[in-house]
N, C-alpha and C. Protein backbone atom coordinates (compact mmCIF):
# COMPACT_ATOMS: atom_id res chain seq x y z
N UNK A 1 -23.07 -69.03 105.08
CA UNK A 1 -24.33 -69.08 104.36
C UNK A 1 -24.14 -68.45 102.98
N UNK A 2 -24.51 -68.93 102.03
CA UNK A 2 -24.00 -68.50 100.55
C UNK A 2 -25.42 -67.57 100.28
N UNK A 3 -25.21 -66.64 99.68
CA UNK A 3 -25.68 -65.78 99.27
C UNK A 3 -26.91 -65.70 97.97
N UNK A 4 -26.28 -66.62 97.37
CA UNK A 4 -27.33 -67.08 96.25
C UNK A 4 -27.73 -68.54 96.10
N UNK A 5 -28.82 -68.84 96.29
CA UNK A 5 -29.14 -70.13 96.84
C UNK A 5 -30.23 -70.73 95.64
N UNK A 6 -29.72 -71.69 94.95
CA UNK A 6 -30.90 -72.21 94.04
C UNK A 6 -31.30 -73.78 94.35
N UNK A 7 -32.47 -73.83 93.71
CA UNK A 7 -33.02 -75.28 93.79
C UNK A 7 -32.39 -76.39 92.82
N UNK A 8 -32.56 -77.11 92.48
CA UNK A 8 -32.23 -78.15 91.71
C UNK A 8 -32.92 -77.62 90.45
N UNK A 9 -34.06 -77.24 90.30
CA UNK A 9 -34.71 -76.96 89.16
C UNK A 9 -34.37 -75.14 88.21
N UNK A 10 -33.83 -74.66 89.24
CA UNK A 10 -33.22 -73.08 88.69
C UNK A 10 -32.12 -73.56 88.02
N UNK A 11 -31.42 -74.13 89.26
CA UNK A 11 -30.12 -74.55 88.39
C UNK A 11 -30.03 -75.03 86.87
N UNK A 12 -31.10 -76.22 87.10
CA UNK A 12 -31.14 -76.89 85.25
C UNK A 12 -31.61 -75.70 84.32
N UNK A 13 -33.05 -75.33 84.66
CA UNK A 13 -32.88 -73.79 83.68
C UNK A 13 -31.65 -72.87 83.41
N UNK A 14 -31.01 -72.73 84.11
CA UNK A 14 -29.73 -71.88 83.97
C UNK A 14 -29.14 -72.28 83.17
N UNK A 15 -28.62 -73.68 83.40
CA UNK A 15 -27.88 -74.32 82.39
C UNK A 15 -28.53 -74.05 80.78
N UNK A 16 -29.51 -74.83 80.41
CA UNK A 16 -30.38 -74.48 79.38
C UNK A 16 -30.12 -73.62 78.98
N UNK A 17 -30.12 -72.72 79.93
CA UNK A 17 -30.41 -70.55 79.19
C UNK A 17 -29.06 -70.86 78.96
N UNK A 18 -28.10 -70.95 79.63
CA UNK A 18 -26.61 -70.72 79.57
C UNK A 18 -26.27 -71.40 77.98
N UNK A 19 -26.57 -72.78 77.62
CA UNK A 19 -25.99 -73.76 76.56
C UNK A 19 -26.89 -72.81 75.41
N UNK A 20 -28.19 -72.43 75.41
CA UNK A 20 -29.20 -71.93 74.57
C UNK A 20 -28.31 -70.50 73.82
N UNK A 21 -27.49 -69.79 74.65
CA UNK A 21 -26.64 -68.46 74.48
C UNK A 21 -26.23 -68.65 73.85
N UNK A 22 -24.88 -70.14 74.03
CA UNK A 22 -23.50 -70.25 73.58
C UNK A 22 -24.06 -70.85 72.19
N UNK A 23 -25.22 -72.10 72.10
CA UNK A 23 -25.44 -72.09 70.92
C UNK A 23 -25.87 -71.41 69.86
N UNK A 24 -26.77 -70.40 69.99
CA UNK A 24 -26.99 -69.03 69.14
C UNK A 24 -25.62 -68.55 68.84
N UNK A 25 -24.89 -68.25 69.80
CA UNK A 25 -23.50 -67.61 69.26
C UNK A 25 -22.83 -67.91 68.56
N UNK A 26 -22.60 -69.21 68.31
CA UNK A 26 -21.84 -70.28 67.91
C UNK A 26 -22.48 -70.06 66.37
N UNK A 27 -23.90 -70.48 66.47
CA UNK A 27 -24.40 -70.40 65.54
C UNK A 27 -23.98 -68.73 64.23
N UNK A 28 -24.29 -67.63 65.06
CA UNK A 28 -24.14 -66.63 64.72
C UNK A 28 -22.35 -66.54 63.69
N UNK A 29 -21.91 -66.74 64.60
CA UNK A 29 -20.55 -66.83 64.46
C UNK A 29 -20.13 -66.97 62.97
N UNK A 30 -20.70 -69.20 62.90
CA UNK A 30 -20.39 -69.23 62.05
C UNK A 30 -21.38 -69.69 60.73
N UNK A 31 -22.46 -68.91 60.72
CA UNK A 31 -23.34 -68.71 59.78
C UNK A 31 -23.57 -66.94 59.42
N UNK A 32 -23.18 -66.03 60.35
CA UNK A 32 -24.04 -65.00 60.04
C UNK A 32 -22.86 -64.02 59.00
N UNK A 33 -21.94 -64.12 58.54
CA UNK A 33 -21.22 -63.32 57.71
C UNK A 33 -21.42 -64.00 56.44
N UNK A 34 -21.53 -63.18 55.66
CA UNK A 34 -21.66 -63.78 54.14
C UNK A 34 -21.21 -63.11 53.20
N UNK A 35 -20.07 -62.00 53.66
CA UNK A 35 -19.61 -60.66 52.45
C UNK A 35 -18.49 -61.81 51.70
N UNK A 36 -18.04 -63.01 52.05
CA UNK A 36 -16.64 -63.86 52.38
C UNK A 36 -17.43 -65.01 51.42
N UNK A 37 -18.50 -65.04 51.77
CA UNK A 37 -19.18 -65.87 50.21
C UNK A 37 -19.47 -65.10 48.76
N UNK A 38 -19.32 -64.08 48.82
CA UNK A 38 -19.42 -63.34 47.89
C UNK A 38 -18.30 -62.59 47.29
N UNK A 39 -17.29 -63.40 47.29
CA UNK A 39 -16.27 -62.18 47.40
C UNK A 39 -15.86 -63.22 45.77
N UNK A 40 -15.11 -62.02 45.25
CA UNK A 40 -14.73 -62.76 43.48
C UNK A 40 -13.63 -63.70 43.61
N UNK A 41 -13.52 -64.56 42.81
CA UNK A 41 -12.97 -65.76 43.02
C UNK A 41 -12.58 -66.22 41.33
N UNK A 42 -12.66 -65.25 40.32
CA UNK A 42 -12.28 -65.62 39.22
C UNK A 42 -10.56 -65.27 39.03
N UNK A 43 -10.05 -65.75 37.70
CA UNK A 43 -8.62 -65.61 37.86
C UNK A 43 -8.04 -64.18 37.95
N UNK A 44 -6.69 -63.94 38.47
CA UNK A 44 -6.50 -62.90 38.23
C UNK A 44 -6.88 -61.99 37.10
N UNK A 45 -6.23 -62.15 36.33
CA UNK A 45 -5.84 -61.36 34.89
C UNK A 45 -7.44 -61.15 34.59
N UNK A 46 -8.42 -61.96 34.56
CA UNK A 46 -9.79 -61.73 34.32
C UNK A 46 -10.58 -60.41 34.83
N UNK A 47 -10.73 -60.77 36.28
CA UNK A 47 -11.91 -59.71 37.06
C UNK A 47 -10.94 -59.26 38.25
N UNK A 48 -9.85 -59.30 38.32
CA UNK A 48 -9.11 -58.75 39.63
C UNK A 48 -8.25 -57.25 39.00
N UNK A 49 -9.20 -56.19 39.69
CA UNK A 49 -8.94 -54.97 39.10
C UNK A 49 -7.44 -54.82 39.65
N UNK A 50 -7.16 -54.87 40.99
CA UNK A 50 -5.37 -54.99 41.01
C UNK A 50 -4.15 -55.23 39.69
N UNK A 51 -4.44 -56.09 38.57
CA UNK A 51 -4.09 -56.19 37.66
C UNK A 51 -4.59 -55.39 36.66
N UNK A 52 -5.19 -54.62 36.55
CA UNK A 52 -5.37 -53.71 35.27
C UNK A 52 -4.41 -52.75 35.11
N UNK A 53 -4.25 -52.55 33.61
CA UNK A 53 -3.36 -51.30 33.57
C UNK A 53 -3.66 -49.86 34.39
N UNK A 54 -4.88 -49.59 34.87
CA UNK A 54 -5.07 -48.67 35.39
C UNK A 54 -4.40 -48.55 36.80
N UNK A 55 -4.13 -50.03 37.36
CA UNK A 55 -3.39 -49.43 38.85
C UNK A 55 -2.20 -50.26 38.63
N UNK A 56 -1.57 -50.63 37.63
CA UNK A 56 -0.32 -51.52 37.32
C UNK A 56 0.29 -50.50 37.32
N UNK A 57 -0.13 -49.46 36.16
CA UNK A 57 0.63 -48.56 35.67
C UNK A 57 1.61 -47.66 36.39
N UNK A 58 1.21 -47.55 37.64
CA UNK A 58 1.88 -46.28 38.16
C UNK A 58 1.91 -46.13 40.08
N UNK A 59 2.85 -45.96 40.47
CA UNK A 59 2.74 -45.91 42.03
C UNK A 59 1.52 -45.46 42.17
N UNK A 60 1.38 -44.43 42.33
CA UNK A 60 0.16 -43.80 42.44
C UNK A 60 -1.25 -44.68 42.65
N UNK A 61 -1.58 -45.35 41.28
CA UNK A 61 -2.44 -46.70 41.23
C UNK A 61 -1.80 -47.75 42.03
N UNK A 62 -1.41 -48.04 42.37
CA UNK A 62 -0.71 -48.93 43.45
C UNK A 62 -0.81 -49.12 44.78
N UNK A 63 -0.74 -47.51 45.20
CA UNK A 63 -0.84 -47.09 46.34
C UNK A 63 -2.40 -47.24 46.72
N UNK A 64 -3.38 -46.41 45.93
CA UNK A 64 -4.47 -46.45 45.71
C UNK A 64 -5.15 -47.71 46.02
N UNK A 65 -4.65 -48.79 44.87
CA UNK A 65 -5.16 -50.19 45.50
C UNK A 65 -4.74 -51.21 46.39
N UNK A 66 -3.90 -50.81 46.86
CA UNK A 66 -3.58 -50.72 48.57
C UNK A 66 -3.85 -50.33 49.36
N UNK A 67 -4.47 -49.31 49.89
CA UNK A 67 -5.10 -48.50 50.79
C UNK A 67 -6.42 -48.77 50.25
N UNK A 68 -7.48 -48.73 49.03
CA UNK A 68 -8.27 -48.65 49.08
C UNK A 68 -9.65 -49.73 48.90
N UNK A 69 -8.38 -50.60 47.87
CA UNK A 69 -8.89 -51.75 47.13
C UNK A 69 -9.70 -52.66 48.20
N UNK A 70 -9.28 -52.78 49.26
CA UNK A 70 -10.16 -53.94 50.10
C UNK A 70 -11.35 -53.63 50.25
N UNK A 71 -11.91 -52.48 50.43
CA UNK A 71 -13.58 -52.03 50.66
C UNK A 71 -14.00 -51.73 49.35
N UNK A 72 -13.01 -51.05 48.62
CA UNK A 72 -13.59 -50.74 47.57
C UNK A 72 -13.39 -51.63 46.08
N UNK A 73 -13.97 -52.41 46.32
CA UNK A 73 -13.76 -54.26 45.19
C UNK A 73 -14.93 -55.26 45.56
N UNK A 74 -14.15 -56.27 44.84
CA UNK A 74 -14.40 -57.28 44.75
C UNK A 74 -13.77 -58.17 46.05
N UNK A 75 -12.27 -57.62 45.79
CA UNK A 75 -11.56 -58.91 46.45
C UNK A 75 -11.14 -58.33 47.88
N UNK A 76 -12.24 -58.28 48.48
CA UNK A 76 -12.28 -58.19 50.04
C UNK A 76 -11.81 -59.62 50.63
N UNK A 77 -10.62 -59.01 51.41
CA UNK A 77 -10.04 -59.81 52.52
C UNK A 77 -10.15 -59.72 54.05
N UNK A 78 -11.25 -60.20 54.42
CA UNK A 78 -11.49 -60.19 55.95
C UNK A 78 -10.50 -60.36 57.02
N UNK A 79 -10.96 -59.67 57.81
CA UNK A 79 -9.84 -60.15 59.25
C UNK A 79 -10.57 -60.73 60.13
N UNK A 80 -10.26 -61.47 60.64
CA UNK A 80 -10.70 -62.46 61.99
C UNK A 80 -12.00 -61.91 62.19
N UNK A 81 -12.01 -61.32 62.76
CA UNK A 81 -12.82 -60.70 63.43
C UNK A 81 -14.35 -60.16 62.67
N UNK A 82 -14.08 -59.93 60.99
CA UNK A 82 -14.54 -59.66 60.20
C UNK A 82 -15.55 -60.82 59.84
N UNK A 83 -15.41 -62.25 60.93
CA UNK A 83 -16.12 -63.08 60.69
C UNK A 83 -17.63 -63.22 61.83
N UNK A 84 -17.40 -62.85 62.75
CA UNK A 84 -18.00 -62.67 64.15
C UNK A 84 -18.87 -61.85 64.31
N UNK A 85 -19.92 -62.09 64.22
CA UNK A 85 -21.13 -61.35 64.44
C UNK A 85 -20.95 -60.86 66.23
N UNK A 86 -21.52 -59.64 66.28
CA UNK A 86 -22.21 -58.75 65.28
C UNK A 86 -21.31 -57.55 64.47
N UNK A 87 -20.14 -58.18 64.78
CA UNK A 87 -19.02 -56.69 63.83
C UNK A 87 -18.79 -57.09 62.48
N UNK A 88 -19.33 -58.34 62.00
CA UNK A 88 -19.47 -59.03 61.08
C UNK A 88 -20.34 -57.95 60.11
N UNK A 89 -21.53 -57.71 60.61
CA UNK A 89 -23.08 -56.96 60.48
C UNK A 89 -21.90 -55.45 59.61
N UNK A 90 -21.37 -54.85 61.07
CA UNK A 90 -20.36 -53.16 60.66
C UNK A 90 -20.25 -53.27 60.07
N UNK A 91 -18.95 -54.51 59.67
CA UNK A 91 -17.75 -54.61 58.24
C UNK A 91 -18.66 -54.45 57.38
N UNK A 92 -19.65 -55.68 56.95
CA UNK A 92 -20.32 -56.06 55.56
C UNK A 92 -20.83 -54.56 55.26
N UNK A 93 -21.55 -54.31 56.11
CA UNK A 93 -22.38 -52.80 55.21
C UNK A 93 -20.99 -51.51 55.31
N UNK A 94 -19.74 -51.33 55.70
CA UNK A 94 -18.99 -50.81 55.54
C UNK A 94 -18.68 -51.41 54.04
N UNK A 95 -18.17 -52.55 54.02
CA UNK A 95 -17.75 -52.90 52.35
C UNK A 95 -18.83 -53.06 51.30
N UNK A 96 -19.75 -53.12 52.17
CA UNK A 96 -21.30 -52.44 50.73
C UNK A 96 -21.05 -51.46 50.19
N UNK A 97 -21.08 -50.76 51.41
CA UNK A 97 -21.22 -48.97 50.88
C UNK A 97 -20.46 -48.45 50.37
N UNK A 98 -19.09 -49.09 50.33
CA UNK A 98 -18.15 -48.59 50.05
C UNK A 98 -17.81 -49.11 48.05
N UNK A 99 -18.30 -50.36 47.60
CA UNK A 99 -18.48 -51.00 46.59
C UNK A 99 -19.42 -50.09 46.32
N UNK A 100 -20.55 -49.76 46.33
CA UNK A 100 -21.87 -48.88 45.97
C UNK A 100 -21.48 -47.99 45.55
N UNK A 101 -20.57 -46.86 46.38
CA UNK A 101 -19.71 -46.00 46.26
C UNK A 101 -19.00 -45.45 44.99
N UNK A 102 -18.05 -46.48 44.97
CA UNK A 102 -16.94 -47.14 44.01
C UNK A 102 -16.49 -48.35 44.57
N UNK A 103 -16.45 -49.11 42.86
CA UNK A 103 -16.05 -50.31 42.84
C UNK A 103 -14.71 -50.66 42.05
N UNK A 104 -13.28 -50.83 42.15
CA UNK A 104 -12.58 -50.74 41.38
C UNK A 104 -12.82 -52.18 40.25
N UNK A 105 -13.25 -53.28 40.39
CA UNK A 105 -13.55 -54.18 39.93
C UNK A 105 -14.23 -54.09 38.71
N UNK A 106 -15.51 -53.07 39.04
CA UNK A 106 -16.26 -52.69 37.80
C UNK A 106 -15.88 -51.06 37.26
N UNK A 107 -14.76 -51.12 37.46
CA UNK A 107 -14.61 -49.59 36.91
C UNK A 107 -14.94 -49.81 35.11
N UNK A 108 -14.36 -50.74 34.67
CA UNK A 108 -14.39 -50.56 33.17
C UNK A 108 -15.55 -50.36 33.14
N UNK A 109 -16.84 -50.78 33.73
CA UNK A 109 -17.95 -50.97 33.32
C UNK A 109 -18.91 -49.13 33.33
N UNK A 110 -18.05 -48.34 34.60
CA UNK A 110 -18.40 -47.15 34.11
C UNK A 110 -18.43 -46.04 32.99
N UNK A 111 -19.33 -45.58 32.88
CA UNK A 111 -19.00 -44.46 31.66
C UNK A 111 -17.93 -43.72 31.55
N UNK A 112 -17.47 -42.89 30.61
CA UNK A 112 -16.45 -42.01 30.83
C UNK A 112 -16.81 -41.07 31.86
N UNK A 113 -17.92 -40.26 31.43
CA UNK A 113 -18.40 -39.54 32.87
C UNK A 113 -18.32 -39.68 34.59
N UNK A 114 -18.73 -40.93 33.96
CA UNK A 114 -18.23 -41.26 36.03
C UNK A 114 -16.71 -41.54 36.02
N UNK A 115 -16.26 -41.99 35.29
CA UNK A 115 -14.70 -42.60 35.55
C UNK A 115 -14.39 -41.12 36.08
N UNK A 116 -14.52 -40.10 35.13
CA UNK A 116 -13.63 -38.94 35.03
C UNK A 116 -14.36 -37.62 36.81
N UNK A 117 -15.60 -38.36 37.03
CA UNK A 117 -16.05 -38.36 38.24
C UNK A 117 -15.45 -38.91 39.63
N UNK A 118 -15.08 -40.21 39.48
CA UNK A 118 -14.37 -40.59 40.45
C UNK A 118 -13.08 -39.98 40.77
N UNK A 119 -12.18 -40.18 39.69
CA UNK A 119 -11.32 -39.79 38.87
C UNK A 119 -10.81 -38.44 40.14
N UNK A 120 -11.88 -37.58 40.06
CA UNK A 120 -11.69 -35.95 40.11
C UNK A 120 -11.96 -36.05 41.99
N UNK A 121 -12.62 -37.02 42.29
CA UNK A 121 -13.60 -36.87 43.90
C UNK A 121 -11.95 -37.58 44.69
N UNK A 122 -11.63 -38.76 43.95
CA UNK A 122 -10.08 -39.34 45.10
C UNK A 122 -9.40 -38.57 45.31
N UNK A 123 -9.25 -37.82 44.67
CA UNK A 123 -7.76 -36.75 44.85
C UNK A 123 -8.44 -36.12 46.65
N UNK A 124 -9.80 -35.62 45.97
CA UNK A 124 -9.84 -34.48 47.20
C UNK A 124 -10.74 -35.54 48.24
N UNK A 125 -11.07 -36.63 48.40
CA UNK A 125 -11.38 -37.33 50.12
C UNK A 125 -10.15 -38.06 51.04
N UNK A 126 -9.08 -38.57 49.52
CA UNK A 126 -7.98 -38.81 50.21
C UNK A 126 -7.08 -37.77 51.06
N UNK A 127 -7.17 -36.66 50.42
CA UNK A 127 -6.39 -35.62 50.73
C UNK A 127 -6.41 -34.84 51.94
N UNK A 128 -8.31 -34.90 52.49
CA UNK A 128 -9.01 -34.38 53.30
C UNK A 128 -9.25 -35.28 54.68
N UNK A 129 -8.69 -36.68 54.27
CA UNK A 129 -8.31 -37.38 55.22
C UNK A 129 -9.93 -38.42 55.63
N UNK A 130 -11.05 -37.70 54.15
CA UNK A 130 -12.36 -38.58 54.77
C UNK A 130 -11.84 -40.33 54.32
N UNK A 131 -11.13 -40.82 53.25
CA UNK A 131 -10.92 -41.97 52.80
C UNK A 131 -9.58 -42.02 53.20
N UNK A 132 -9.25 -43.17 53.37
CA UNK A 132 -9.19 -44.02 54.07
C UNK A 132 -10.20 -43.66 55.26
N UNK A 133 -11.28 -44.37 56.25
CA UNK A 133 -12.04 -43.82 57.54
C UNK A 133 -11.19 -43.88 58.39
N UNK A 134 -11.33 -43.32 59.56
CA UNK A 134 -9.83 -43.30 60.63
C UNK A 134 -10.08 -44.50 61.27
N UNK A 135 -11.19 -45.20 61.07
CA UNK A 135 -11.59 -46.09 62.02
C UNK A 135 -10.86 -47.64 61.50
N UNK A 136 -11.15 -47.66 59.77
CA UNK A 136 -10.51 -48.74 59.08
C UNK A 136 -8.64 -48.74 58.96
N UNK A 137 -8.45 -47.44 59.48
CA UNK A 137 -7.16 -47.37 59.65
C UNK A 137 -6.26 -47.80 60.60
N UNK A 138 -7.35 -47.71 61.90
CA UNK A 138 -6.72 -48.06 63.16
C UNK A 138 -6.08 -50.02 63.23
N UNK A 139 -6.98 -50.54 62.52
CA UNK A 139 -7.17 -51.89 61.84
C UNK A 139 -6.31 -52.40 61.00
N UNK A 140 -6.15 -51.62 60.34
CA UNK A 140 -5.13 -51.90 58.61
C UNK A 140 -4.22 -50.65 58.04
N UNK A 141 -2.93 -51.08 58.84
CA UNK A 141 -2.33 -50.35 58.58
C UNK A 141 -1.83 -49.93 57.07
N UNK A 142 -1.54 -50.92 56.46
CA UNK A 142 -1.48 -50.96 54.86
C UNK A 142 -2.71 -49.64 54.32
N UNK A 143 -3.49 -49.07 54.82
CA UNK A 143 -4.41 -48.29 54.45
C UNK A 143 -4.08 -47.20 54.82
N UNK A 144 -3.23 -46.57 55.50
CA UNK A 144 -2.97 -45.60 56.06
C UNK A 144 -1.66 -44.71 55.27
N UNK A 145 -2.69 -43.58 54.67
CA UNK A 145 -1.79 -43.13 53.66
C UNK A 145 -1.23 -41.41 54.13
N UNK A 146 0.58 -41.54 54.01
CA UNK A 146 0.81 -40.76 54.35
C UNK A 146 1.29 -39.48 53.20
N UNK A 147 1.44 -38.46 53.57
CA UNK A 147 1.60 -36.99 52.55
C UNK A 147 1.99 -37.60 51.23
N UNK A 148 3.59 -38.31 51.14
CA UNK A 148 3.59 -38.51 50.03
C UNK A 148 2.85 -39.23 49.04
N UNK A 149 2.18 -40.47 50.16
CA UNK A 149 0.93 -41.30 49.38
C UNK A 149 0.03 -40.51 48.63
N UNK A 150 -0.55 -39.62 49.78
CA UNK A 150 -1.53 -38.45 49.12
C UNK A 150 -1.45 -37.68 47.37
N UNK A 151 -0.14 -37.74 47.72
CA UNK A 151 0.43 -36.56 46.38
C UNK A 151 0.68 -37.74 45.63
N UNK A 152 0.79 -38.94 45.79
CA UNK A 152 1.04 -39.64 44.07
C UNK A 152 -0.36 -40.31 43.95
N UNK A 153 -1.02 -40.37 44.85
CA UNK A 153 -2.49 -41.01 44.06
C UNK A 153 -3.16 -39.64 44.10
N UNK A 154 -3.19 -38.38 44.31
CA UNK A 154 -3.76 -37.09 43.24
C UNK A 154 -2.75 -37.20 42.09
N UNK A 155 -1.73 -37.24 42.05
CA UNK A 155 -0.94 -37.12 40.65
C UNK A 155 -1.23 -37.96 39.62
N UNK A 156 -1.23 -39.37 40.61
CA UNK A 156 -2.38 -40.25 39.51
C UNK A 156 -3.57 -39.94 38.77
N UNK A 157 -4.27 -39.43 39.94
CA UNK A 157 -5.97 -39.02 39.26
C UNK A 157 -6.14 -38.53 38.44
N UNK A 158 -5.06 -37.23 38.42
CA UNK A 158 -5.10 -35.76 37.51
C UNK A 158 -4.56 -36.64 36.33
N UNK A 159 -3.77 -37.35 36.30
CA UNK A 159 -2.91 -38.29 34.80
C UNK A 159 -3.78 -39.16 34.14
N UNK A 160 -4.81 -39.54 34.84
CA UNK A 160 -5.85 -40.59 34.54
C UNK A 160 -6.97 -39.41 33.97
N UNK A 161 -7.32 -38.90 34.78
CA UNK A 161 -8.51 -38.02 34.20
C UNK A 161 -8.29 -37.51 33.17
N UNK A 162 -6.95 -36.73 33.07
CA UNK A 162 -6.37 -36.47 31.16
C UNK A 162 -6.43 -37.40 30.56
N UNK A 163 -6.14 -38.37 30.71
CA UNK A 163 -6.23 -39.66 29.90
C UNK A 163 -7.67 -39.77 29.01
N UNK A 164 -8.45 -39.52 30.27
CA UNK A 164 -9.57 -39.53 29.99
C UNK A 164 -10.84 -38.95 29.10
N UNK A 165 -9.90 -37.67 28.81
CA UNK A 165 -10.81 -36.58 28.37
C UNK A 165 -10.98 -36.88 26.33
């Protein structure tokens, strides 16, 4: 005797509810991310801060926009998964906040004041281990910056911020 026993008519509801799920999901899937429509798409040399003299110049800047550049830009590169709601939802307001933050894309567009602001704050969140998040690290290894990383993007900062003054 089976244990769960339906009619002809539960059954078809089930189905329904069941197809009704997969299509929302489906749907979700591949409508609900949109950080991947927004992401810059002009030529390098133009708006792709990776190419500026500011992180060409020097390991340090290098390192920096390697570890940091993906959240903190323009030219966010998603991972799989980064498409799939609802971690879709995490990422995007992770790479909001993190653009809001700082944006290396629009750095020119800051004042000297903030440059020489940012400038002064990387040395000490990288150092302290809050930037890179441990969480975006577990993910992307390319982000995961070790002692010596630490010490050439502060050596950077401090070289940039003189620059700056």
């Amino acid at each position: 005797m089976p244990i769960l026993q339906f009619d002809k008519g539960e059954t078809s509801l089930m189905k329904v509810i069941a197809l009704t799920i997969l299509f929302l999901m489906l749907a979700l899937i591949a409508f609900g991310s949109s950080l991947s429509r927004r992401q810059t798409t002009a030529t390098p040399d133009v708006r792709d801060y990776r190419y500026a003299d500011l992180f060409r110049g020097s390991e340090g800047g290098k390192t920096l926009a390697r570890a940091c550049g993906n959240c903190h830009s323009n030219q966010t590169k998603l991972p799989w998964y980064g498409h799939v709601v609802p971690i879709s939802w995490w990422v995007n307001r992770h790479v909001r906040e993190g653009r809001q933050a700082l944006n290396f894309a629009e750095w020119t567009t800051y004042s000297a004041r903030r440059q020489r602001d940012e400038l002064e704050s990387i040395c000490g969140v990288v150092s302290n281990g809050r930037m890179p998040p441990a969480s975006y690290r577990v993910l992307h290894p390319e982000s995961r910056l070790e002692a010596e990383d630490k010490k050439l993007i502060c050596a950077w900062a401090a070289n940039e911020w003189e620059r700056e003054k």
